[in-house]
PDB file of N, CA and C in Angstrom:
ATOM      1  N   UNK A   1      28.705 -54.511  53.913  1.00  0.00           N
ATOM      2  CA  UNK A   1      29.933 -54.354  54.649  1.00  0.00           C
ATOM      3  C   UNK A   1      31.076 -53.969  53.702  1.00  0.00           C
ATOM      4  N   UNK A   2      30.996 -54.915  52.502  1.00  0.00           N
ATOM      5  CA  UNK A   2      31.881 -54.253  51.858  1.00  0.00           C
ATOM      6  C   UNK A   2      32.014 -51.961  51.397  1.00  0.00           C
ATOM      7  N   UNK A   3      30.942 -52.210  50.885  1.00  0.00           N
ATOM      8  CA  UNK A   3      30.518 -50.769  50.559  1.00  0.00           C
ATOM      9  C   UNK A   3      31.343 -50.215  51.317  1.00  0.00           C
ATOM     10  N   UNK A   4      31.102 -50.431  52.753  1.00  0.00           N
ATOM     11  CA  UNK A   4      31.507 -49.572  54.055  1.00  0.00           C
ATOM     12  C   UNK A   4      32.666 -49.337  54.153  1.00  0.00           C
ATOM     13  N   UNK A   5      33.527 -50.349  54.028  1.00  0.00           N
ATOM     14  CA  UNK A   5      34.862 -50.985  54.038  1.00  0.00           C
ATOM     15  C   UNK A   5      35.671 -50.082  52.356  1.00  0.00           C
ATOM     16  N   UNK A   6      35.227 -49.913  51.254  1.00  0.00           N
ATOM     17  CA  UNK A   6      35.495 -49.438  50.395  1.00  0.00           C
ATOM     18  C   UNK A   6      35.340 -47.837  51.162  1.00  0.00           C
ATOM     19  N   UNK A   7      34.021 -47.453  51.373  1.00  0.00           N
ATOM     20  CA  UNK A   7      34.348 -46.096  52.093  1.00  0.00           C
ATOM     21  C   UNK A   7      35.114 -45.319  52.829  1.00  0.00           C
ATOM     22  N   UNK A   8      35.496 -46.369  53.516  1.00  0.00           N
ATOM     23  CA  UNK A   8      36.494 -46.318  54.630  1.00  0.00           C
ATOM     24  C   UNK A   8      37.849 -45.836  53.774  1.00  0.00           C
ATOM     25  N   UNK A   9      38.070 -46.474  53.360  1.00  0.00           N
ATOM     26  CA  UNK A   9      39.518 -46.789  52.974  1.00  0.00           C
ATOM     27  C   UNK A   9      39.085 -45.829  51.169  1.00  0.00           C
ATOM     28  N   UNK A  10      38.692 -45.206  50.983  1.00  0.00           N
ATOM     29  CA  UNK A  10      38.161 -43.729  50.337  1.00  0.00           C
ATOM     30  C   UNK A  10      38.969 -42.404  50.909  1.00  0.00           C
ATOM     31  N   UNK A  11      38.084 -42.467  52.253  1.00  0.00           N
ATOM     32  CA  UNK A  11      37.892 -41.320  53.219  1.00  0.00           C
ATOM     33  C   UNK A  11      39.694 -41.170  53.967  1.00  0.00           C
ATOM     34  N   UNK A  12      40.681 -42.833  53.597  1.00  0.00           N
ATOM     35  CA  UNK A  12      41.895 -42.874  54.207  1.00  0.00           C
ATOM     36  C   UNK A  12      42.848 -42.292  53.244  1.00  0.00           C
ATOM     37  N   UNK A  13      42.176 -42.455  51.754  1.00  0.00           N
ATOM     38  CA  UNK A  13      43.052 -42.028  50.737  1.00  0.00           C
ATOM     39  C   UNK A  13      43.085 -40.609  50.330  1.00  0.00           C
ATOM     40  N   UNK A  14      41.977 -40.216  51.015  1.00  0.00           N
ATOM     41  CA  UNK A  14      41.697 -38.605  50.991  1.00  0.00           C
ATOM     42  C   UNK A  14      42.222 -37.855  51.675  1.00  0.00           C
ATOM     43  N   UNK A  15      41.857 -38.392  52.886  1.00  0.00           N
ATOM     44  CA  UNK A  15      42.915 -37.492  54.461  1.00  0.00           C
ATOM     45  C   UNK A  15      44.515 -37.737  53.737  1.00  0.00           C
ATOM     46  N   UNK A  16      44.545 -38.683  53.613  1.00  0.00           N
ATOM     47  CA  UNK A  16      46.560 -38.816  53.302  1.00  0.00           C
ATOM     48  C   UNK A  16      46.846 -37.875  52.202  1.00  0.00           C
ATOM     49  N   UNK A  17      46.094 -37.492  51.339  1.00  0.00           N
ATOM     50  CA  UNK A  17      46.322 -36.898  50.158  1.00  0.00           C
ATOM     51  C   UNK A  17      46.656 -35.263  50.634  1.00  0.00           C
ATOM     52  N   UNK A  18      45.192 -35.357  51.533  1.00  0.00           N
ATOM     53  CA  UNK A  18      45.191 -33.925  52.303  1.00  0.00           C
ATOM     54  C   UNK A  18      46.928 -34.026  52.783  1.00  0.00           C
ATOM     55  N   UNK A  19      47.181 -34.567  53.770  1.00  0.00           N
ATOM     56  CA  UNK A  19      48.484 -34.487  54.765  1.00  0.00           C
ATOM     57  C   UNK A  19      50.216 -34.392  53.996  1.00  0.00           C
ATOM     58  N   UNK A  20      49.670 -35.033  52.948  1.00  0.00           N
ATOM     59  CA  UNK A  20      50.612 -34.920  52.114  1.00  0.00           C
ATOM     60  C   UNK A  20      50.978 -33.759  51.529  1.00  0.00           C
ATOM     61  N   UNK A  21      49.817 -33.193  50.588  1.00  0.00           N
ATOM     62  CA  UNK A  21      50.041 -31.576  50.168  1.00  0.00           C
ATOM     63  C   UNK A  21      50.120 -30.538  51.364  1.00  0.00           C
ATOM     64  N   UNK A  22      49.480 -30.824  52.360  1.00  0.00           N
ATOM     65  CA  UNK A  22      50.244 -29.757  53.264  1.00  0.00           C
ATOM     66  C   UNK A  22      51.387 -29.620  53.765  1.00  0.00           C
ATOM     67  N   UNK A  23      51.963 -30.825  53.833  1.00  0.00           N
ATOM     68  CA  UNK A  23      53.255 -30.802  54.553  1.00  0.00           C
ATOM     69  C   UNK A  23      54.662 -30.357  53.318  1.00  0.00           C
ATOM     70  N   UNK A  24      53.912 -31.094  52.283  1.00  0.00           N
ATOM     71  CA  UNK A  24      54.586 -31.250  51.273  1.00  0.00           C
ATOM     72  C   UNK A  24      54.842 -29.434  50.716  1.00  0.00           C
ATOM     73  N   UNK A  25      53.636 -28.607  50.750  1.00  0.00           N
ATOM     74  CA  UNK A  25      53.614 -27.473  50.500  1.00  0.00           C
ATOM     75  C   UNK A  25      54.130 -26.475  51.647  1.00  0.00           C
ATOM     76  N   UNK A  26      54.529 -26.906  52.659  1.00  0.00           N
ATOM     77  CA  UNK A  26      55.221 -26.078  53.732  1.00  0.00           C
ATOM     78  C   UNK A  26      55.900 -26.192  53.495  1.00  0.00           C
ATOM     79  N   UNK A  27      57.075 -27.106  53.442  1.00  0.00           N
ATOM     80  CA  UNK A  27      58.370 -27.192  52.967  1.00  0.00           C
ATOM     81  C   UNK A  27      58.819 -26.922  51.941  1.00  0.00           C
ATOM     82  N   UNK A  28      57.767 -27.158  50.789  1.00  0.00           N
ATOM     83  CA  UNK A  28      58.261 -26.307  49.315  1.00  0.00           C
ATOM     84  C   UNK A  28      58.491 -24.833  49.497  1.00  0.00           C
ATOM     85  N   UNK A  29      57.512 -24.282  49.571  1.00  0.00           N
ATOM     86  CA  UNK A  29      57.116 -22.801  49.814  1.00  0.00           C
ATOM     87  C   UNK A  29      57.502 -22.240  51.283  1.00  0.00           C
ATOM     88  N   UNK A  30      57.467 -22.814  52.500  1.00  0.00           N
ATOM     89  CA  UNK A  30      57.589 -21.888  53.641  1.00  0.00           C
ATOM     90  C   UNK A  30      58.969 -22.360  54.144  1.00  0.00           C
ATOM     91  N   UNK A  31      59.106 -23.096  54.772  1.00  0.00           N
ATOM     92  CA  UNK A  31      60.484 -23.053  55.529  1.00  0.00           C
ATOM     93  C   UNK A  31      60.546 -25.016  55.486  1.00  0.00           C
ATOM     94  N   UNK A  32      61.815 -25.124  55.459  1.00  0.00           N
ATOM     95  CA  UNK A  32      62.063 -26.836  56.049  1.00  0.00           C
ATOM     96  C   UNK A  32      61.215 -27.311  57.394  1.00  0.00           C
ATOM     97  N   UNK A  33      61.303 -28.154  57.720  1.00  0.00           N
ATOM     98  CA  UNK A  33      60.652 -29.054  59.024  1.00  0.00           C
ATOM     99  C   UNK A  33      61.703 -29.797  58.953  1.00  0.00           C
ATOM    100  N   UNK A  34      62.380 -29.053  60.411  1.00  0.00           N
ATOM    101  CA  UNK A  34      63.242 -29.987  60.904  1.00  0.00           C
ATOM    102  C   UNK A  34      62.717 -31.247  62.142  1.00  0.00           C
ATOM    103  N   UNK A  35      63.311 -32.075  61.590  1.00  0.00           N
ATOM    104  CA  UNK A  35      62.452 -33.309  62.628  1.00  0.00           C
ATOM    105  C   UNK A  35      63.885 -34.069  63.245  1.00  0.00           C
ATOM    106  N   UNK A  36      65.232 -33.709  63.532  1.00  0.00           N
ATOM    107  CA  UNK A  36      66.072 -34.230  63.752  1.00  0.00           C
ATOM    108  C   UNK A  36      65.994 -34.507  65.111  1.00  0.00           C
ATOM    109  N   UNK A  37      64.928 -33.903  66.213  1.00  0.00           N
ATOM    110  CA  UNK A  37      64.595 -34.471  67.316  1.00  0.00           C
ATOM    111  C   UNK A  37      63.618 -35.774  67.731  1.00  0.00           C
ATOM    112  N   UNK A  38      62.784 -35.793  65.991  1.00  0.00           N
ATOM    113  CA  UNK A  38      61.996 -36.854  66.191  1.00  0.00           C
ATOM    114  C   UNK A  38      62.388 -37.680  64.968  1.00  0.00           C
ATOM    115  N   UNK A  39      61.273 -38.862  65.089  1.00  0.00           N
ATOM    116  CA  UNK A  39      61.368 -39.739  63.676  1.00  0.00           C
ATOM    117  C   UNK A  39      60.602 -38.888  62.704  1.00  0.00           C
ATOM    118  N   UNK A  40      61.294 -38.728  62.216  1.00  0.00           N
ATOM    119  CA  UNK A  40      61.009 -37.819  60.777  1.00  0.00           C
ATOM    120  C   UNK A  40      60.478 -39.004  59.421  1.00  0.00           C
ATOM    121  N   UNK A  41      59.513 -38.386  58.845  1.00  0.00           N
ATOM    122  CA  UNK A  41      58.413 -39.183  57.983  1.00  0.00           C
ATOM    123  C   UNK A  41      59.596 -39.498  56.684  1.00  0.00           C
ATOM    124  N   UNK A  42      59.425 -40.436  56.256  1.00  0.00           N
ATOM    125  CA  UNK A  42      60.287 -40.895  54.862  1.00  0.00           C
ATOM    126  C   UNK A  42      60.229 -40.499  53.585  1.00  0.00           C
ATOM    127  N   UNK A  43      59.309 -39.949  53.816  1.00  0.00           N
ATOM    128  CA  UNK A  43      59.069 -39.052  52.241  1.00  0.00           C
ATOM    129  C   UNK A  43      59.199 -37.539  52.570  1.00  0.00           C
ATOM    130  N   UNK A  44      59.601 -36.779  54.007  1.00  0.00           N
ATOM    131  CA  UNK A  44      59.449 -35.497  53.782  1.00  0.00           C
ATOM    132  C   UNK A  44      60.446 -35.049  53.534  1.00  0.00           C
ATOM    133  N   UNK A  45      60.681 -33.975  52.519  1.00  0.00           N
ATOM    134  CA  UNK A  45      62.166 -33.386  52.228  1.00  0.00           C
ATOM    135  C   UNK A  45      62.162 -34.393  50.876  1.00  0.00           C
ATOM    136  N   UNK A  46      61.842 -35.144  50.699  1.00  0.00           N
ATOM    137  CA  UNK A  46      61.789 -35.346  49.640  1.00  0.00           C
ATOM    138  C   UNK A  46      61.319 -35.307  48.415  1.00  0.00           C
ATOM    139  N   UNK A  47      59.663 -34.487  48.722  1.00  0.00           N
ATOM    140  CA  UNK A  47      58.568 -34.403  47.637  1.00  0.00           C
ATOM    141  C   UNK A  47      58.820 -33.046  47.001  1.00  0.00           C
ATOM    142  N   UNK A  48      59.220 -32.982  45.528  1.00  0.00           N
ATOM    143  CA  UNK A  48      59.327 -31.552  44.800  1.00  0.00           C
ATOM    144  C   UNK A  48      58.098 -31.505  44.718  1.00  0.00           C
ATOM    145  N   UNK A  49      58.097 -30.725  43.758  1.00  0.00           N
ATOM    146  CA  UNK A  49      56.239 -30.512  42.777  1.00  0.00           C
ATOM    147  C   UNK A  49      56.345 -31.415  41.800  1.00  0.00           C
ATOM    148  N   UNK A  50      57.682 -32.174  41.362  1.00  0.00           N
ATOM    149  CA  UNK A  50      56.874 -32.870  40.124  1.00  0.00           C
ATOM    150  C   UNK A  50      56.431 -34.176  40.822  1.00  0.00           C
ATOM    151  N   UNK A  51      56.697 -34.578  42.159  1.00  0.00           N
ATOM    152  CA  UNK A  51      57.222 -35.983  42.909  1.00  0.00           C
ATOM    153  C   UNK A  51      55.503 -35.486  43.324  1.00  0.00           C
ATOM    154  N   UNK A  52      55.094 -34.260  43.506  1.00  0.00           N
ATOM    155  CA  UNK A  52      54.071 -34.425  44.891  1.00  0.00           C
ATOM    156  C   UNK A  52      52.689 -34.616  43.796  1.00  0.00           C
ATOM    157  N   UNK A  53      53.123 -33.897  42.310  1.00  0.00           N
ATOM    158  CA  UNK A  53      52.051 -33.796  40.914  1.00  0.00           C
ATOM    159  C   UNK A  53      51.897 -35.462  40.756  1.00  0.00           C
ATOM    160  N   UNK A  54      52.588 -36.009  40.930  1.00  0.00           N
ATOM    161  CA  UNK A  54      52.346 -37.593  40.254  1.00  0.00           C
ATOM    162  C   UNK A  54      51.863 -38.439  41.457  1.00  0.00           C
ATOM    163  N   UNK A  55      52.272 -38.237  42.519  1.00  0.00           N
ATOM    164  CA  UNK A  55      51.554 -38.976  43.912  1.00  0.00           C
ATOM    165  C   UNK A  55      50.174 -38.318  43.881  1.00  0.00           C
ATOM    166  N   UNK A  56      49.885 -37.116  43.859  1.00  0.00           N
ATOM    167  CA  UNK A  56      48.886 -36.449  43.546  1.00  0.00           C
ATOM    168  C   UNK A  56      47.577 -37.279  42.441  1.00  0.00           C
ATOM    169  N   UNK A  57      48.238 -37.634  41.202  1.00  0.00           N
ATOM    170  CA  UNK A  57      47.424 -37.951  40.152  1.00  0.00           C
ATOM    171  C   UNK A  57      47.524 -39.564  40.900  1.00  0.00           C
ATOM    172  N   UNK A  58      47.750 -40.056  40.876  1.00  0.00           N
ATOM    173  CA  UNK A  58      48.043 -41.494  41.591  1.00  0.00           C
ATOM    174  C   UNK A  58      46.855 -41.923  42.524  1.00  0.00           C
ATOM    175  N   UNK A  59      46.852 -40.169  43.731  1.00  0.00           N
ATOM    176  CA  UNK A  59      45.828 -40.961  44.660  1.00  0.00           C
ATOM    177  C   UNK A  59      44.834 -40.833  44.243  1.00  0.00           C
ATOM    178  N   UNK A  60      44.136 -39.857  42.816  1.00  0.00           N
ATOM    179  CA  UNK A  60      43.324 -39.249  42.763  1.00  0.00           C
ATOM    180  C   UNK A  60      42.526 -40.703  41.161  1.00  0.00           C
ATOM    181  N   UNK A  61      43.743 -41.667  40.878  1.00  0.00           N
ATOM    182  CA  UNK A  61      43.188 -42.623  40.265  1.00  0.00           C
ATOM    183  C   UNK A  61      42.919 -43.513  41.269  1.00  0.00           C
ATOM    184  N   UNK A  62      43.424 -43.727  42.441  1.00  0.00           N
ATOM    185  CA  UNK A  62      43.006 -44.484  43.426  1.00  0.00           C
ATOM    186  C   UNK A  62      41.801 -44.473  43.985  1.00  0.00           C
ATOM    187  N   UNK A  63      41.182 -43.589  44.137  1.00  0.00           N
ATOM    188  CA  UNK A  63      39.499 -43.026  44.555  1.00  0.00           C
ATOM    189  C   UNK A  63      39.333 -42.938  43.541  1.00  0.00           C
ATOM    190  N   UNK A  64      38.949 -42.525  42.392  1.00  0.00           N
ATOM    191  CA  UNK A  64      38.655 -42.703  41.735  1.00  0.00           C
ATOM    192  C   UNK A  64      38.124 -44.179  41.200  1.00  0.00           C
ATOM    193  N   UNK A  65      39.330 -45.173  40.797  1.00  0.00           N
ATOM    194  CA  UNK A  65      38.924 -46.895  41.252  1.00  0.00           C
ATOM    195  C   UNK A  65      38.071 -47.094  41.937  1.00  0.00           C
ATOM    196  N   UNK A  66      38.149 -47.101  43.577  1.00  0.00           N
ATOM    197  CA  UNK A  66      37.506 -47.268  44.368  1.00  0.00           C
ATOM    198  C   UNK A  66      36.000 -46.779  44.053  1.00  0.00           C
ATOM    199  N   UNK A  67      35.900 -45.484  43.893  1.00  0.00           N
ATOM    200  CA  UNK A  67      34.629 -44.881  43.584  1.00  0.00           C
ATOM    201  C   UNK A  67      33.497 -45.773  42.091  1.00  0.00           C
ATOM    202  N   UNK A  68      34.347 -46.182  41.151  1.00  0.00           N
ATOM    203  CA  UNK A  68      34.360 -46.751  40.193  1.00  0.00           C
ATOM    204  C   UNK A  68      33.552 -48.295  40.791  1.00  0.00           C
ATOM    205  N   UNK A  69      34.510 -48.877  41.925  1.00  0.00           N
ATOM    206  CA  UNK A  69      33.930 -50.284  42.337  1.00  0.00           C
ATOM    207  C   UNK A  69      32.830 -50.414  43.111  1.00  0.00           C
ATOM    208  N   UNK A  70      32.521 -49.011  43.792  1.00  0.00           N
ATOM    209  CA  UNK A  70      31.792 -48.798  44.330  1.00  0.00           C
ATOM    210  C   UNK A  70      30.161 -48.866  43.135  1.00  0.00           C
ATOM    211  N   UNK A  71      30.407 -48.012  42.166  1.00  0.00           N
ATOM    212  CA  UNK A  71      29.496 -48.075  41.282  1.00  0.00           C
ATOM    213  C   UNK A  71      29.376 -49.902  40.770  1.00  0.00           C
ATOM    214  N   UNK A  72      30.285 -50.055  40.544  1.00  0.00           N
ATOM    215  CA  UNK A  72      30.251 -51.758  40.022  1.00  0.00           C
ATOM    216  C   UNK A  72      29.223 -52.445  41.108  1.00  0.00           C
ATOM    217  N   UNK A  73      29.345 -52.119  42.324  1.00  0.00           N
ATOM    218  CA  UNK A  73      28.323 -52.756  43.210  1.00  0.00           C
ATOM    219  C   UNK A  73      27.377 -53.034  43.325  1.00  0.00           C
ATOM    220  N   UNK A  74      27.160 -51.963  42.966  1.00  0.00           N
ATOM    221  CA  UNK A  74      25.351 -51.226  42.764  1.00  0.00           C
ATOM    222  C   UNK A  74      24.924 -51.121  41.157  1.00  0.00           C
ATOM    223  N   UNK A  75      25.543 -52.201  41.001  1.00  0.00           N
ATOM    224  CA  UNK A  75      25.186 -51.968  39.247  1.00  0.00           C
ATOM    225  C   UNK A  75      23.658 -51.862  38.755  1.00  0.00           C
ATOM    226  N   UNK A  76      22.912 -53.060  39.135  1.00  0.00           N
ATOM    227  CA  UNK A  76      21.578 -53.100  39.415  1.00  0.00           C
ATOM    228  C   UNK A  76      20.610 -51.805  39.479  1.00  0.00           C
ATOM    229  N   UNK A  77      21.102 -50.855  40.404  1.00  0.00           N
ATOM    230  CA  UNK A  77      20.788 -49.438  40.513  1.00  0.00           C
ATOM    231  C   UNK A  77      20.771 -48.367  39.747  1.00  0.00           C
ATOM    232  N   UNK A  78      22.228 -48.585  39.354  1.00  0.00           N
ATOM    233  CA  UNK A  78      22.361 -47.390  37.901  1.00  0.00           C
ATOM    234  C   UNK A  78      22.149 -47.499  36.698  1.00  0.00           C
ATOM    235  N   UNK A  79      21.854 -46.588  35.957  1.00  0.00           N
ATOM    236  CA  UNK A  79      21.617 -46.916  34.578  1.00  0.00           C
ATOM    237  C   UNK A  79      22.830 -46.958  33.718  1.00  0.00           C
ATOM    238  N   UNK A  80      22.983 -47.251  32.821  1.00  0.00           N
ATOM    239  CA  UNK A  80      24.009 -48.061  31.844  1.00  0.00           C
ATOM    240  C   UNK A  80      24.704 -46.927  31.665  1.00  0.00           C
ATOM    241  N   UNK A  81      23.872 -45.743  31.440  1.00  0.00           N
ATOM    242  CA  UNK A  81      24.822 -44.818  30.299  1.00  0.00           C
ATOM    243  C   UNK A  81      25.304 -44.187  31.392  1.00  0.00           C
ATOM    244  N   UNK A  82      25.012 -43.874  32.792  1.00  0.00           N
ATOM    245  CA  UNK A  82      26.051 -43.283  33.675  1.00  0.00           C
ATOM    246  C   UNK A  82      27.110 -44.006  34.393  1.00  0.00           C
ATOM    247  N   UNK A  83      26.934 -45.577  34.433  1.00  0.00           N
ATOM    248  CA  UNK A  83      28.258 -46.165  34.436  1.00  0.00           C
ATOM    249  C   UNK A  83      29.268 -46.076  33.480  1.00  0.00           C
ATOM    250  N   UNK A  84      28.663 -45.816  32.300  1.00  0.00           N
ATOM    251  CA  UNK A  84      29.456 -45.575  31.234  1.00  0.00           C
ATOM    252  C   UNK A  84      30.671 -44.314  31.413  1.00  0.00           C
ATOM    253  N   UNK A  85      29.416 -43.269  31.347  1.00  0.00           N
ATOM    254  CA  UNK A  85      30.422 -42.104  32.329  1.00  0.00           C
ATOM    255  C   UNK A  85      31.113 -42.331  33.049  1.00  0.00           C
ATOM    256  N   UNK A  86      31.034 -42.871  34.203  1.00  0.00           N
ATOM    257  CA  UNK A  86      32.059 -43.347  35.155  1.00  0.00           C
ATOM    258  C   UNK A  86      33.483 -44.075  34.890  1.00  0.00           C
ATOM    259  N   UNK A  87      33.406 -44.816  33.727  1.00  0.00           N
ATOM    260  CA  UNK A  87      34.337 -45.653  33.329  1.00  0.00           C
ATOM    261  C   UNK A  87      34.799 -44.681  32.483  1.00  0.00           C
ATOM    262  N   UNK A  88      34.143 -43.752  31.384  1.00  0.00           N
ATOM    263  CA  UNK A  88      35.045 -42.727  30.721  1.00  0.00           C
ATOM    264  C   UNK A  88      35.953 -41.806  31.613  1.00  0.00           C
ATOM    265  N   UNK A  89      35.378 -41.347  33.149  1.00  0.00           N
ATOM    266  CA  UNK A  89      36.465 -40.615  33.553  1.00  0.00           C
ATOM    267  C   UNK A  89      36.732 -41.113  34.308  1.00  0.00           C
ATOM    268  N   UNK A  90      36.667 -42.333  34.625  1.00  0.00           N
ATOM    269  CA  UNK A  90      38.345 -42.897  35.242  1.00  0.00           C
ATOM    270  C   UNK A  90      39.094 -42.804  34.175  1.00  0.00           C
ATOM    271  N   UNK A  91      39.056 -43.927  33.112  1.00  0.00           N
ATOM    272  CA  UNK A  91      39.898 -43.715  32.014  1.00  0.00           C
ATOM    273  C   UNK A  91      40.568 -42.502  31.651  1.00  0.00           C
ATOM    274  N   UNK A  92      40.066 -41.418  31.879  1.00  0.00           N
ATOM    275  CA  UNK A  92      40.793 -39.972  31.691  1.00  0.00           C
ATOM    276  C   UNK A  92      41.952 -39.795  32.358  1.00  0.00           C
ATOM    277  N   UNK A  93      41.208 -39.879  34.150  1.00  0.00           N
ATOM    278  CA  UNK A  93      42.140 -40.317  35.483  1.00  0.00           C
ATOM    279  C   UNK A  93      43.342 -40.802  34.668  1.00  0.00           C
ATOM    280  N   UNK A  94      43.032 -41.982  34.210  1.00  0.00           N
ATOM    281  CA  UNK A  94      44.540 -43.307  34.276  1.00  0.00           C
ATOM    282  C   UNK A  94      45.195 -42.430  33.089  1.00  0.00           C
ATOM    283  N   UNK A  95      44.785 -41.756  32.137  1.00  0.00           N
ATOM    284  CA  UNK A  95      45.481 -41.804  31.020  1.00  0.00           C
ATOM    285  C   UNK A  95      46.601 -40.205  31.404  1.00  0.00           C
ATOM    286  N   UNK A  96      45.465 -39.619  32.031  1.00  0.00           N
ATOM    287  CA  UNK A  96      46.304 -38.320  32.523  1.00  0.00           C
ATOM    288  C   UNK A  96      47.348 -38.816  33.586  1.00  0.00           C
ATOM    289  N   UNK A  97      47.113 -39.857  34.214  1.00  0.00           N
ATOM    290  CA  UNK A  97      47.975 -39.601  35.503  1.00  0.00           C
ATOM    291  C   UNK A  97      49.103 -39.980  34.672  1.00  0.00           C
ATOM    292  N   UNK A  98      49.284 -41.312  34.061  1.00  0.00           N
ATOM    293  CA  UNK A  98      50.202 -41.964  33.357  1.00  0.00           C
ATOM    294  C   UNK A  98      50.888 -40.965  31.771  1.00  0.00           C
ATOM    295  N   UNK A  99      49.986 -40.190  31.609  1.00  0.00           N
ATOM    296  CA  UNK A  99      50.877 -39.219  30.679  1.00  0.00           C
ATOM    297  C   UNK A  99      51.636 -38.205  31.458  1.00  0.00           C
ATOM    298  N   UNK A 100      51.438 -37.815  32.524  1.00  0.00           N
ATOM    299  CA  UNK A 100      52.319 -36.951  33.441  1.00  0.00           C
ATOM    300  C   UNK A 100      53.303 -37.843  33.776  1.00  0.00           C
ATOM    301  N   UNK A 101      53.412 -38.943  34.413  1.00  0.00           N
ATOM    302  CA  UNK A 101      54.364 -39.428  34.743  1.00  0.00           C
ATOM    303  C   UNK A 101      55.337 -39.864  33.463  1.00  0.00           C
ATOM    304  N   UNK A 102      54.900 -39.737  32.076  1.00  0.00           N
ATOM    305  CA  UNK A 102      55.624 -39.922  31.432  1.00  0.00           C
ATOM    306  C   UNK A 102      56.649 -38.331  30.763  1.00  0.00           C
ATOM    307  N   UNK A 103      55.822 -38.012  30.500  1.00  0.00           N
ATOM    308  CA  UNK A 103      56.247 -36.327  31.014  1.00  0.00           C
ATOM    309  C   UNK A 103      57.508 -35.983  32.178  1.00  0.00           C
ATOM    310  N   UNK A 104      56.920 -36.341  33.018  1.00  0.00           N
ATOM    311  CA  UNK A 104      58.225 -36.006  34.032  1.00  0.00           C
ATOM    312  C   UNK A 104      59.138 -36.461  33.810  1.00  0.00           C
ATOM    313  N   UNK A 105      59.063 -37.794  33.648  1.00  0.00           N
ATOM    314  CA  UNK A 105      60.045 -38.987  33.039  1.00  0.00           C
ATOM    315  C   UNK A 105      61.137 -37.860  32.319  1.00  0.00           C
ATOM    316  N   UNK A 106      60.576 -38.086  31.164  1.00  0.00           N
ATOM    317  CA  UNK A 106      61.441 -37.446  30.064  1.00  0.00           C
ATOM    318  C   UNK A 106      61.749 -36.137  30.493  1.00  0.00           C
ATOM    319  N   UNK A 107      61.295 -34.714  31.117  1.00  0.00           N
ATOM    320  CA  UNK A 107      61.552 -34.030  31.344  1.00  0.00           C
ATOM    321  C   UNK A 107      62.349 -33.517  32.982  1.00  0.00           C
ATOM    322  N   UNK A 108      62.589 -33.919  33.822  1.00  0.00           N
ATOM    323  CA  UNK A 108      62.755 -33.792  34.806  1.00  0.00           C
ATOM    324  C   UNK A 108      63.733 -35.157  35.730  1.00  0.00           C
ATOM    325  N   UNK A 109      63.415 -36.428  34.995  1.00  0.00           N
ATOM    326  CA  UNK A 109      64.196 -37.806  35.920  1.00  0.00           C
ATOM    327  C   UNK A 109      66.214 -37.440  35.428  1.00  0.00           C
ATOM    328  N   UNK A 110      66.631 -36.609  34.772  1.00  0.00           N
ATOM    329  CA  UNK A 110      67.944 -36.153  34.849  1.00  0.00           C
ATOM    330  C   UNK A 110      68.715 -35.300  36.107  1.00  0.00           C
ATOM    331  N   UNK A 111      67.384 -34.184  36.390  1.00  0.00           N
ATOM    332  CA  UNK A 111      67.344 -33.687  37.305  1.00  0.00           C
ATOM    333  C   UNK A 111      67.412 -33.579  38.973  1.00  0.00           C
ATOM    334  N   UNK A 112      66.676 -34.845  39.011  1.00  0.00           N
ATOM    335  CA  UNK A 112      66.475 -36.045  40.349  1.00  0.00           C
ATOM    336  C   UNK A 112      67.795 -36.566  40.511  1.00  0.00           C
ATOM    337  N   UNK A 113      68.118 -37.316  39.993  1.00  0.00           N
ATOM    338  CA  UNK A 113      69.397 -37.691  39.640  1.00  0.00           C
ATOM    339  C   UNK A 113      70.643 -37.369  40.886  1.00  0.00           C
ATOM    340  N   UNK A 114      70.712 -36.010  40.486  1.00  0.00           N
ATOM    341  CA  UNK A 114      71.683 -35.787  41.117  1.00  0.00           C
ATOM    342  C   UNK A 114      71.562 -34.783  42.745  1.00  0.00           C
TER     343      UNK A 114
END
């Protein structure tokens, strides 16, 4: 059940990721979405490319994890040296996502700003 339950909530972090870059990429590139007739989403109009690059790397350490615990499960099953793998590229995951966000940091959080 768990497994399932980890899948689940995989397959939720994926679709959102999807919904995000599309919406996020219409409004960059094609025209605004005006939503002043409806409730308008809290993050739209707000995601640049460096905001949508780091939510981006974020969800993609998030499945990633998940995918990761998923292997932890089934440890029994796999052999050593491809969990190993697994744990080397998450670690990549975390180190890239967290060097971009430090990146932006320094290059771009002046910018936001105002």
């Amino acid at each position: 059940m768990v497994l399932t339950v980890l899948a689940m909530i995989d397959l939720v972090l994926v679709g959102s990721l999807i919904v995000m870059v599309m919406f996020s990429g219409y409004e960059n590139f094609v025209s605004r979405i005006d939503g002043a007739d409806t409730d308008q989403l809290g993050w739209l109009g707000k995601l640049d490319a460096g905001t949508l690059k780091l939510k981006v790397a974020a969800s993609i350490v998030a499945i990633s994890s998940i995918h990761l615990l998923r292997i932890f499960m089934e440890a029994q099953k796999v052999p050593n040296d491809k969990i190993l793998w697994y744990v080397v590229l998450h670690l990549t995951f975390v180190i890239s996502a967290v060097l971009l966000g430090v990146l932006d940091r320094l290059a771009f959080a002046a910018h936001r700003e105002h």
